[in-house]
Protein backbone atom coordinates (compact mmCIF):
# COMPACT_ATOMS: atom_id res chain seq x y z
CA UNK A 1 1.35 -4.32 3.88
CA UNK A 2 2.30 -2.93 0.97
CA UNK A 3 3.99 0.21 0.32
CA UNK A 4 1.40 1.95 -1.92
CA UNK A 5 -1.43 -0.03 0.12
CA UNK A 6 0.16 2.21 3.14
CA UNK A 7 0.34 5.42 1.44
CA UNK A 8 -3.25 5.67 0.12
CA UNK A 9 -4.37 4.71 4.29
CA UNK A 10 -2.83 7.61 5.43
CA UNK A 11 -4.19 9.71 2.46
CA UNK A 12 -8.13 8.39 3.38
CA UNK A 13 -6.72 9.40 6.87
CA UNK A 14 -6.19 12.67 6.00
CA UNK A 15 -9.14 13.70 3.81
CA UNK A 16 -11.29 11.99 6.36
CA UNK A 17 -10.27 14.05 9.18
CA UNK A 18 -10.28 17.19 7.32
CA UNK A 19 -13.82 16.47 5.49
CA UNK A 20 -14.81 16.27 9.32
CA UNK A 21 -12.86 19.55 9.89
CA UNK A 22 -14.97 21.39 7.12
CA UNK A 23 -18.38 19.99 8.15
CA UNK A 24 -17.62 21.58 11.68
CA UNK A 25 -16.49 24.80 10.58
CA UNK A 26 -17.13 28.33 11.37
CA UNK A 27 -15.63 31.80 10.19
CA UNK A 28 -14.74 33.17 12.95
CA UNK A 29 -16.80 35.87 14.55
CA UNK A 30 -15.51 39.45 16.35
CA UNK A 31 -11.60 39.18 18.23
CA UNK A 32 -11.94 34.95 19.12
CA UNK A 33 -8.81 33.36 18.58
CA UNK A 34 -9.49 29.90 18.26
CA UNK A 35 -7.31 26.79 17.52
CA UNK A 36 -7.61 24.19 15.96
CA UNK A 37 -7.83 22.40 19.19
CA UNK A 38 -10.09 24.20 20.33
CA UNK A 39 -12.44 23.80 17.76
CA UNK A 40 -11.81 19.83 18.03
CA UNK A 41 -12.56 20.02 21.58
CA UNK A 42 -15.90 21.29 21.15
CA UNK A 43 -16.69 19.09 18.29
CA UNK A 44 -16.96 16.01 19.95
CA UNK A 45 -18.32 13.93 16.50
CA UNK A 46 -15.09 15.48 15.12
CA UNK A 47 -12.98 13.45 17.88
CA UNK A 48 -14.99 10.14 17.05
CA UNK A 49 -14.92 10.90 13.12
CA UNK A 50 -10.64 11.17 14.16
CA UNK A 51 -11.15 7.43 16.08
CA UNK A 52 -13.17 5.47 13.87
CA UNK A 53 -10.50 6.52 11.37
CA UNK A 54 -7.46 5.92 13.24
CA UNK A 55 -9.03 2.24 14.75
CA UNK A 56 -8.71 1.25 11.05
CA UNK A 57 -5.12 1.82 10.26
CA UNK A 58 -2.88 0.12 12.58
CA UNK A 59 0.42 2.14 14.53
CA UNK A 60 -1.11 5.49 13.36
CA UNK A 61 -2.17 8.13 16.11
CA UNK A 62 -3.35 11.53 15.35
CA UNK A 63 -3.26 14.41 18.10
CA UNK A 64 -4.22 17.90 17.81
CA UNK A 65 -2.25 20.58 20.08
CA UNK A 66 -3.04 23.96 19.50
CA UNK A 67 -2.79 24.39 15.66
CA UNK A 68 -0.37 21.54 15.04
CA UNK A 69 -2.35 18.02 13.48
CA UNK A 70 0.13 15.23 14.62
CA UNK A 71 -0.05 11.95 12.85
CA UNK A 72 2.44 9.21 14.50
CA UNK A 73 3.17 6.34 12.85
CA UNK A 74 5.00 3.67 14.76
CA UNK A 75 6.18 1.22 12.25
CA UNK A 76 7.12 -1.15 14.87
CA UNK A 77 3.19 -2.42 14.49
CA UNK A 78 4.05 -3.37 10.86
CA UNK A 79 6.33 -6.01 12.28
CA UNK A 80 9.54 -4.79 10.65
CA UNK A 81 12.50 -5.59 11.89
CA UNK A 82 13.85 -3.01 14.55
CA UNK A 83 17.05 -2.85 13.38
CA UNK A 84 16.08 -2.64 10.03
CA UNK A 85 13.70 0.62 11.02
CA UNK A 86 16.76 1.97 12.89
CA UNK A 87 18.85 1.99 9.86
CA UNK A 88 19.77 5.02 7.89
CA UNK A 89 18.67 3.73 4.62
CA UNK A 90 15.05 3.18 6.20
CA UNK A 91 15.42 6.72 7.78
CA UNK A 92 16.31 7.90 4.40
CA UNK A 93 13.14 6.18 2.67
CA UNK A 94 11.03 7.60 5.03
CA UNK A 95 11.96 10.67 4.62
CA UNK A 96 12.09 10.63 0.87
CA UNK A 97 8.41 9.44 0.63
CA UNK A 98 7.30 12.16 2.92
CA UNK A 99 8.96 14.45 1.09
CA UNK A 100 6.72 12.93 -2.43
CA UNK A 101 3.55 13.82 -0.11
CA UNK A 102 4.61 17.04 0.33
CA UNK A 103 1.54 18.58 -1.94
CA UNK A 104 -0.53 16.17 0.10
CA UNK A 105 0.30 17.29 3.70
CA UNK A 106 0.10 20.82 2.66
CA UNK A 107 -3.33 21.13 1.17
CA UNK A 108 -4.51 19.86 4.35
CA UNK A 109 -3.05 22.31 6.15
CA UNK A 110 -4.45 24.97 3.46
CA UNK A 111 -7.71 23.16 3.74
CA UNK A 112 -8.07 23.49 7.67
CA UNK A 113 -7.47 27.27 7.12
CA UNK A 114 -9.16 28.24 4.58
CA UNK A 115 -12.18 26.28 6.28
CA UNK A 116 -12.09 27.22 9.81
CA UNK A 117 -10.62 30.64 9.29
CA UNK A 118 -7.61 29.54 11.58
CA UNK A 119 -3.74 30.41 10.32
CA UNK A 120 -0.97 28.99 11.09
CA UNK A 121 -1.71 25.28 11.16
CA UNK A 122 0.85 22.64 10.38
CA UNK A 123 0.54 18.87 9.84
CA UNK A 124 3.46 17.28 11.63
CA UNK A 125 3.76 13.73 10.80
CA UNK A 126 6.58 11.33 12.42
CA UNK A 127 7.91 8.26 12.01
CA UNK A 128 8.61 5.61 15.12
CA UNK A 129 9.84 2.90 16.01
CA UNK A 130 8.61 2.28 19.68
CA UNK A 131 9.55 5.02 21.53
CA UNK A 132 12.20 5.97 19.29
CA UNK A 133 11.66 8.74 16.73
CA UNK A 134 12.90 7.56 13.23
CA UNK A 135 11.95 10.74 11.56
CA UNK A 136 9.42 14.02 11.50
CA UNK A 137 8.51 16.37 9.11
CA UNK A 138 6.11 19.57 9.23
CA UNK A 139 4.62 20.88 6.46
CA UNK A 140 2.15 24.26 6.19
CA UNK A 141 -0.36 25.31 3.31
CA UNK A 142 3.02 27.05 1.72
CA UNK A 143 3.23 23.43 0.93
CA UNK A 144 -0.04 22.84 -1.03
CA UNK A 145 0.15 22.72 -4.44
């Protein structure tokens, strides 16, 4: 697949899940603390809107834990070579193309927020190759653009 073919996947990703975040959300009301996990938790169409989107783009996995949204990529389901993936010129790439989606990462985060009335929530996205971790990078709505 290519490159750019990749990239815009996890950007429907992304504005998929958090177009299902916004449909679901409420201010919140009196002292509640919620979490984002929380709120997924009682949402179960929010959980299936997250599954339907994640059957369609192969290696990706999303979790939610507390505030953090955790997308997982394991490039190993590309079919790249594993040594390849372990090298420190693919770590490198990686890393420089999440850094490009910075903006991206972060307005989802600012999104979620402003949406839910929840703070604090962070879009943690890592790279893998099997079991191994090639790279990881959080971003926050400081982020957004």
């Amino acid at each position: 697949m290519k490159k750019t073919n990749y990239i815009a996947l996890i950007l429907i990703v992304c504005f998929a899940f958090c177009f299902a975040l916004t449909a679901c959300g409420k201010k919140p009301s009196g002292g509640n603390t919620k979490t984002l996990e929380s709120v997924a938790t009682k949402d179960s169409s929010m959980l299936e809107e997250i599954k339907r989107n994640m059957e369609a783009n192969e290696g990706l996995t999303i979790e939610i834990k507390g505030n953090d949204l955790i997308y997982t990529y394991d490039m190993a389901v590309l079919g790249s070579d594993p040594d390849t993936l372990r090298s420190d010129a693919m770590k490198a790439a990686l890393d420089a193309e999440l850094d490009k989606q910075k903006a991206v990462f972060g307005n989802i985060c600012k999104t979620i927020e402003d949406e839910l009335g929840i703070n604090g929530i962070q879009t943690i996205v890592n790279y893998t190759a099997g079991d191994e971790l090639l790279t990881s990078k959080t971003f926050t709505s400081a982020d957004a653009e």
